[in-house]
PDB file of N, CA and C in Angstrom:
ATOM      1  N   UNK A   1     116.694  87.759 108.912  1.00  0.00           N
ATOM      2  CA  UNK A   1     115.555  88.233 108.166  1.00  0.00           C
ATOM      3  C   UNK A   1     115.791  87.990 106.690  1.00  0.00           C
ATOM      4  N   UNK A   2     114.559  87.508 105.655  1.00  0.00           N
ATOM      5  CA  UNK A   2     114.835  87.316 104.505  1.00  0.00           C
ATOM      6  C   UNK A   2     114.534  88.083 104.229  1.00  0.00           C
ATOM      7  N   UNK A   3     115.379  88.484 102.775  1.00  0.00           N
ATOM      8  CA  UNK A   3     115.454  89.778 101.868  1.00  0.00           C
ATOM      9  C   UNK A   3     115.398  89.206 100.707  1.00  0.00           C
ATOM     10  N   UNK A   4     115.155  90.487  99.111  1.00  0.00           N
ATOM     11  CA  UNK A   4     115.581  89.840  97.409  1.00  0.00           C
ATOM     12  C   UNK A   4     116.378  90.180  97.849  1.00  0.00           C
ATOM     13  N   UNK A   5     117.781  90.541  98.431  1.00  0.00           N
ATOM     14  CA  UNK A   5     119.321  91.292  97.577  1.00  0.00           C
ATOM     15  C   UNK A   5     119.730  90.085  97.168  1.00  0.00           C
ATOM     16  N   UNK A   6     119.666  89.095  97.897  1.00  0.00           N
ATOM     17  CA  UNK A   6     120.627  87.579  97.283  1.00  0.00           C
ATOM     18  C   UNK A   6     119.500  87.260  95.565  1.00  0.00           C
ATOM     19  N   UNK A   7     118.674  87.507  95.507  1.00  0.00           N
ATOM     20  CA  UNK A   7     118.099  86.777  94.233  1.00  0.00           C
ATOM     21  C   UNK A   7     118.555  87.990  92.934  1.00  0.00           C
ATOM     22  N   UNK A   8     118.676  87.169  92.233  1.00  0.00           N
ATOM     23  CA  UNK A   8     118.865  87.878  90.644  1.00  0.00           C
ATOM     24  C   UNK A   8     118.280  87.895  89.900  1.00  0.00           C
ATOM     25  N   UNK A   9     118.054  89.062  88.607  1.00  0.00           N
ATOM     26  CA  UNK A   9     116.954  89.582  87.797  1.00  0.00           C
ATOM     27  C   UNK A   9     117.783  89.137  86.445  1.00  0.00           C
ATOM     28  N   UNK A  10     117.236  88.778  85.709  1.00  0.00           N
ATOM     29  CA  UNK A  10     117.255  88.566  84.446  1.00  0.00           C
ATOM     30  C   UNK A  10     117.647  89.938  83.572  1.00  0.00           C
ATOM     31  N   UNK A  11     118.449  89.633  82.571  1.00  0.00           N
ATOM     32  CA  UNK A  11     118.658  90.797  81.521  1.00  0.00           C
ATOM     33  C   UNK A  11     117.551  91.501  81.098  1.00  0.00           C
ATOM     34  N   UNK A  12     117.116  90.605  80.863  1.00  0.00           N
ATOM     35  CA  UNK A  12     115.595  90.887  79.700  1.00  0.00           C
ATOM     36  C   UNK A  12     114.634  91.816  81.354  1.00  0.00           C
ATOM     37  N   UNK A  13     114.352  90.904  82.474  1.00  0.00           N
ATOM     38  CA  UNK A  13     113.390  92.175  83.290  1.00  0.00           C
ATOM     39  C   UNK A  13     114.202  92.973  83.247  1.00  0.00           C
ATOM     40  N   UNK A  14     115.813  92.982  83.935  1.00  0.00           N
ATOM     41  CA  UNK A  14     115.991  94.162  84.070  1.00  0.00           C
ATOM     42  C   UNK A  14     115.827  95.646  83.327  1.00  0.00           C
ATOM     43  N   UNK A  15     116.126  95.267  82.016  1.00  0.00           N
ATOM     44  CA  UNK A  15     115.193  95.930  80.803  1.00  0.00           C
ATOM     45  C   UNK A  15     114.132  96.421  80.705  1.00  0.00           C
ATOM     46  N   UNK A  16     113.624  95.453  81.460  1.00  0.00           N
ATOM     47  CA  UNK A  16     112.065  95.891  81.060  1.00  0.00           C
ATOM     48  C   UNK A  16     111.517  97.144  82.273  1.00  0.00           C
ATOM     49  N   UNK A  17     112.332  96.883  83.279  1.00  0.00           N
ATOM     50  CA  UNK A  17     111.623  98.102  84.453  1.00  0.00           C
ATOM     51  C   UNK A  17     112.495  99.249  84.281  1.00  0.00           C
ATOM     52  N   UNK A  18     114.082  99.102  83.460  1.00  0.00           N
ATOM     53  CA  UNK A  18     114.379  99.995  83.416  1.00  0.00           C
ATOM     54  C   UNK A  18     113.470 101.136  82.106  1.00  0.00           C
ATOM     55  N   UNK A  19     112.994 100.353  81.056  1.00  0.00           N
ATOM     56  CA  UNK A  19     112.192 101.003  79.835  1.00  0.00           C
ATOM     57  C   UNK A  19     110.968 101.615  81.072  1.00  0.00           C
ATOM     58  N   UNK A  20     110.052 100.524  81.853  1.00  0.00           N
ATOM     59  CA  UNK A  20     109.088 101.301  82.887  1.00  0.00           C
ATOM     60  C   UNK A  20     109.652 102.351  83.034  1.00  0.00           C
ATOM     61  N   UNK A  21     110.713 102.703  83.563  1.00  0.00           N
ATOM     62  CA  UNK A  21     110.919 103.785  84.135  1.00  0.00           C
ATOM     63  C   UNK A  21     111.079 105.377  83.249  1.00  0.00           C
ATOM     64  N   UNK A  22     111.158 104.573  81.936  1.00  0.00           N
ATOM     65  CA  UNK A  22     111.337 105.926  81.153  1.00  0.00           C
ATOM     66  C   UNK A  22     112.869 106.149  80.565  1.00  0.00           C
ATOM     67  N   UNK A  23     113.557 105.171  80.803  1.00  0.00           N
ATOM     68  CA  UNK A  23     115.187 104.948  80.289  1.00  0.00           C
ATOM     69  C   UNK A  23     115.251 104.605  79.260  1.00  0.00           C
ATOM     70  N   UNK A  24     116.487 104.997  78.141  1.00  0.00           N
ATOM     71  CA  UNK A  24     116.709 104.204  77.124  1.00  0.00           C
ATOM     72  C   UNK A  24     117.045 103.484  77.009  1.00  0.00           C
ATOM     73  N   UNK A  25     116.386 102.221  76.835  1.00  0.00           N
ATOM     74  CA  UNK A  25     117.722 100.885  76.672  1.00  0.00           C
ATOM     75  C   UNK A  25     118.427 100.424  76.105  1.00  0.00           C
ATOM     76  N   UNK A  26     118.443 101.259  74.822  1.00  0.00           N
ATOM     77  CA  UNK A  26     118.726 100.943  73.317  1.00  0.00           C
ATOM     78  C   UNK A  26     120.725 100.977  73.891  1.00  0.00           C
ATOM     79  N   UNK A  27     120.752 101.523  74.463  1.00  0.00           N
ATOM     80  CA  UNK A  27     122.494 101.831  74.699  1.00  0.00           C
ATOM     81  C   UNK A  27     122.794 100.553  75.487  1.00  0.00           C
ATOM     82  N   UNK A  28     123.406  99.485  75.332  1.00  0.00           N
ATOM     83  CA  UNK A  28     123.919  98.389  75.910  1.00  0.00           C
ATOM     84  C   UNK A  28     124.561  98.515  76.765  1.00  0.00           C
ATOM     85  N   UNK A  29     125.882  98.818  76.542  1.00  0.00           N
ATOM     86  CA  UNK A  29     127.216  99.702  77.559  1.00  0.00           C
ATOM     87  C   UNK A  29     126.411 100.399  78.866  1.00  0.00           C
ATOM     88  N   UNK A  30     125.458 101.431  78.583  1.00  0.00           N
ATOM     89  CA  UNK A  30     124.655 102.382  79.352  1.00  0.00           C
ATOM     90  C   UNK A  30     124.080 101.141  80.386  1.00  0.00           C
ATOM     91  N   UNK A  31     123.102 100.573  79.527  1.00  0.00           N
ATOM     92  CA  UNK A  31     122.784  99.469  80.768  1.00  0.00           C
ATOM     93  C   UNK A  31     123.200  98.580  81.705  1.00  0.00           C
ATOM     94  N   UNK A  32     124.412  98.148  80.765  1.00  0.00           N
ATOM     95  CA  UNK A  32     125.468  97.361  81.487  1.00  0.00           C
ATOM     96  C   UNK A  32     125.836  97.704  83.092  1.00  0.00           C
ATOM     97  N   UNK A  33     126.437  99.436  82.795  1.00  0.00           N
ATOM     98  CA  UNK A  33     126.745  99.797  83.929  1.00  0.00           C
ATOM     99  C   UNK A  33     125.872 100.733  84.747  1.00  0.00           C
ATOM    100  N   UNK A  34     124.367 100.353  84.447  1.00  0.00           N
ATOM    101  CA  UNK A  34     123.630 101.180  85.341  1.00  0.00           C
ATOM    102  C   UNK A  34     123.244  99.734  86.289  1.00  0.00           C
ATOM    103  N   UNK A  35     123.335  98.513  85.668  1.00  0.00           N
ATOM    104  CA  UNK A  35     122.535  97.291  86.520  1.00  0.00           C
ATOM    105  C   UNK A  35     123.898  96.614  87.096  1.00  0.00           C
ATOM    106  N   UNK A  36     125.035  96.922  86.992  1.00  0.00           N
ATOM    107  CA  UNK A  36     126.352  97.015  88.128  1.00  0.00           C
ATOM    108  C   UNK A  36     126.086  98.094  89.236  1.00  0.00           C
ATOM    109  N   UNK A  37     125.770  98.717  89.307  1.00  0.00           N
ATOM    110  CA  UNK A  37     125.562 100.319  89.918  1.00  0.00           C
ATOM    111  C   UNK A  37     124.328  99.786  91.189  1.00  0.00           C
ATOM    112  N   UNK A  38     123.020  99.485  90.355  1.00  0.00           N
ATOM    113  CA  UNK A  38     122.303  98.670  90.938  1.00  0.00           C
ATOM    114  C   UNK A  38     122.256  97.623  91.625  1.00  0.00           C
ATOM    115  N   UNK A  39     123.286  96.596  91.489  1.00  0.00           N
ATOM    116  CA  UNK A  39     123.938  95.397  92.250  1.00  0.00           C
ATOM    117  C   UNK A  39     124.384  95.910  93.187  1.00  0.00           C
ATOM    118  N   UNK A  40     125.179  96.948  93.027  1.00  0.00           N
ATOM    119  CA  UNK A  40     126.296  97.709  94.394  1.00  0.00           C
ATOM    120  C   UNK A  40     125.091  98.187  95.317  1.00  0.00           C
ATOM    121  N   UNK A  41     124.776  98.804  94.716  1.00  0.00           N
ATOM    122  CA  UNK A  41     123.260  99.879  95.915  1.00  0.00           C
ATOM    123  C   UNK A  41     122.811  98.896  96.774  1.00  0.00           C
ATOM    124  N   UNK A  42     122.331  97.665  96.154  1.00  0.00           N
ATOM    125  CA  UNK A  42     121.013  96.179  96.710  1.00  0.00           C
ATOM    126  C   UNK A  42     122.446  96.155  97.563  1.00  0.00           C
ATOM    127  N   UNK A  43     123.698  95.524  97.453  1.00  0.00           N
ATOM    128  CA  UNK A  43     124.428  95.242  98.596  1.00  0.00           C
ATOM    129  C   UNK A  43     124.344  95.889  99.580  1.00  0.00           C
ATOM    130  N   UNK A  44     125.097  97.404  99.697  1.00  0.00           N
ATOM    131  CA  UNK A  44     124.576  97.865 100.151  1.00  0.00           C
ATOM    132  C   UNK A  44     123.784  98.300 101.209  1.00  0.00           C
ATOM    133  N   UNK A  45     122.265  98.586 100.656  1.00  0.00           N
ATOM    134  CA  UNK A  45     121.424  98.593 101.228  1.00  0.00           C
ATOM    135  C   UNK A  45     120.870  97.010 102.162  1.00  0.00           C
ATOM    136  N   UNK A  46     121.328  96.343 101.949  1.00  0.00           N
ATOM    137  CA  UNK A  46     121.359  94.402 102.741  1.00  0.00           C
ATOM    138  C   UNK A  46     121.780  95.179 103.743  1.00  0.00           C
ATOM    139  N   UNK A  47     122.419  95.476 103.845  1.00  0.00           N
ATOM    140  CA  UNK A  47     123.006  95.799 105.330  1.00  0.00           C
ATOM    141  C   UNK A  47     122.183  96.531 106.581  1.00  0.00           C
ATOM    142  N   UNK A  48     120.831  97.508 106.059  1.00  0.00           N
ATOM    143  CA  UNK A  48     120.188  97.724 106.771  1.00  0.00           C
ATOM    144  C   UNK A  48     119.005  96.643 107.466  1.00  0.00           C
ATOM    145  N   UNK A  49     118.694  95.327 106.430  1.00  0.00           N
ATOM    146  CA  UNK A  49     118.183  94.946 106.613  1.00  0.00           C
ATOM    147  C   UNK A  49     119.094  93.855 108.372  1.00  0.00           C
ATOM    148  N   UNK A  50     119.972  94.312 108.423  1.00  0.00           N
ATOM    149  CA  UNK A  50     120.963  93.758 109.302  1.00  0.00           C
ATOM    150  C   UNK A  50     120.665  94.121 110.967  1.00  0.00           C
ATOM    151  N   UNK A  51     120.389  95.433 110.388  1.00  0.00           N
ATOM    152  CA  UNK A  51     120.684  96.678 111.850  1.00  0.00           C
ATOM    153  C   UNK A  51     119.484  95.756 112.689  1.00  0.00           C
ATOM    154  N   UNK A  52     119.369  95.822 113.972  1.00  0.00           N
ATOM    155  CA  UNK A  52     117.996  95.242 115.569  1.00  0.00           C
ATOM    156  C   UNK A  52     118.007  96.423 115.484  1.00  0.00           C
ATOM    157  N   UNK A  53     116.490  96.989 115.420  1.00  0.00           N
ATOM    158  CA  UNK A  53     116.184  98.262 116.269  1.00  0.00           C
ATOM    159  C   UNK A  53     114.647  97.784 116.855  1.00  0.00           C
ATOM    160  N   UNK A  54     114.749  96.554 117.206  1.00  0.00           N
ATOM    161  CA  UNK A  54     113.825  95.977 118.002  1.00  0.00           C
ATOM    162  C   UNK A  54     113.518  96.928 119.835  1.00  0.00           C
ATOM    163  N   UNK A  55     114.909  97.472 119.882  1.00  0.00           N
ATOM    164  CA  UNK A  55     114.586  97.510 121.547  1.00  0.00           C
ATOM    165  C   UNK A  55     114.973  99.179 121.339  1.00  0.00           C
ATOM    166  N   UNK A  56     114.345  99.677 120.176  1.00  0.00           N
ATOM    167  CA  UNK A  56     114.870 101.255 120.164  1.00  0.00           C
ATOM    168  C   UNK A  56     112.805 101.946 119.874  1.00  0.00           C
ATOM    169  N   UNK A  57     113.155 102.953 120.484  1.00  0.00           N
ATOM    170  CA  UNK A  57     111.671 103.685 120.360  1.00  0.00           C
ATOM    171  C   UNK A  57     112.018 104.974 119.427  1.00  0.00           C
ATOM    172  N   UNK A  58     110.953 104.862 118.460  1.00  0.00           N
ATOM    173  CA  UNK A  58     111.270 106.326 117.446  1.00  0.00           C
ATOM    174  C   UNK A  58     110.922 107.951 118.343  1.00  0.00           C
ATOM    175  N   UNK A  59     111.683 108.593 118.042  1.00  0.00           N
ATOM    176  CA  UNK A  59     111.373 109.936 118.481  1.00  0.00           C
ATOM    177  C   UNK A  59     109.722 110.282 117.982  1.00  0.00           C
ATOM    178  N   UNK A  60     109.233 111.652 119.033  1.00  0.00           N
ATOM    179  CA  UNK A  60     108.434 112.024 118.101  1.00  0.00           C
ATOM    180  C   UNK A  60     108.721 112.749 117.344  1.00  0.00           C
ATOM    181  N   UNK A  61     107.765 112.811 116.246  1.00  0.00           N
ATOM    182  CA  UNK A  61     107.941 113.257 115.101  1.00  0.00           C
ATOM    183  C   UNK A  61     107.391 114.910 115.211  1.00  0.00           C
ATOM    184  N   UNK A  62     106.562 115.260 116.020  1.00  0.00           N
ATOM    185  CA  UNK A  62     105.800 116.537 116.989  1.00  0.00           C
ATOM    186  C   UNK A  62     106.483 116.869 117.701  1.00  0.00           C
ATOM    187  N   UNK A  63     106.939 117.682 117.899  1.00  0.00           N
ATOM    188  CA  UNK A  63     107.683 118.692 119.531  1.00  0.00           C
ATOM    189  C   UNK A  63     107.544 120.041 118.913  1.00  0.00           C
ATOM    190  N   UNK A  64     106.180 120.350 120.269  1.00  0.00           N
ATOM    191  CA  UNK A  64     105.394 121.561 120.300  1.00  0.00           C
ATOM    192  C   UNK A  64     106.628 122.878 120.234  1.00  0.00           C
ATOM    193  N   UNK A  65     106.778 123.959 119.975  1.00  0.00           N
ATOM    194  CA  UNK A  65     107.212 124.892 120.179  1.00  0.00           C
ATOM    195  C   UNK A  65     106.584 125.756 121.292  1.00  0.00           C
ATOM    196  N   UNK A  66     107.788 125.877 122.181  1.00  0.00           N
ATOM    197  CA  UNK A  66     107.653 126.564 123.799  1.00  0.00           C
ATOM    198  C   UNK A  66     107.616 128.067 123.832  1.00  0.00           C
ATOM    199  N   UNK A  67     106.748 128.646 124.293  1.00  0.00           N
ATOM    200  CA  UNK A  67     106.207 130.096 124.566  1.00  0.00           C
ATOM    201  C   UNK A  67     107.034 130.741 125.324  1.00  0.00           C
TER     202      UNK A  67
END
């Protein structure tokens, strides 16, 4: 299955969604190691994109309470 985790973001977007978000970016260092932090997570998280739960059925999400 294709995923982004393999593609990479630019300094400058990454900047820019971190300012979206309401962050300061003015701290360099700060950013540095919040978009390392972020690299680790996307790895990571690749891995779910890994899991088959093709032949699995979800519970329900409802189960009445018995009298």
């Amino acid at each position: 299955m294709s995923n982004d985790v393999d593609s990479t973001i630019s300094d400058q977007a990454f900047l820019r969604v971190a300012a979206a978000q309401g962050l300061d970016t003015s701290d360099q260092e700060r950013m540095a190691d919040l978009r390392g932090r972020v690299a680790l997570m996307r790895q990571g998280l690749a891995r779910v994109y890994e899991i088959d739960v093709s032949g699995a059925e979800s519970p329900s999400v409802f189960v009445p309470a018995r009298r």
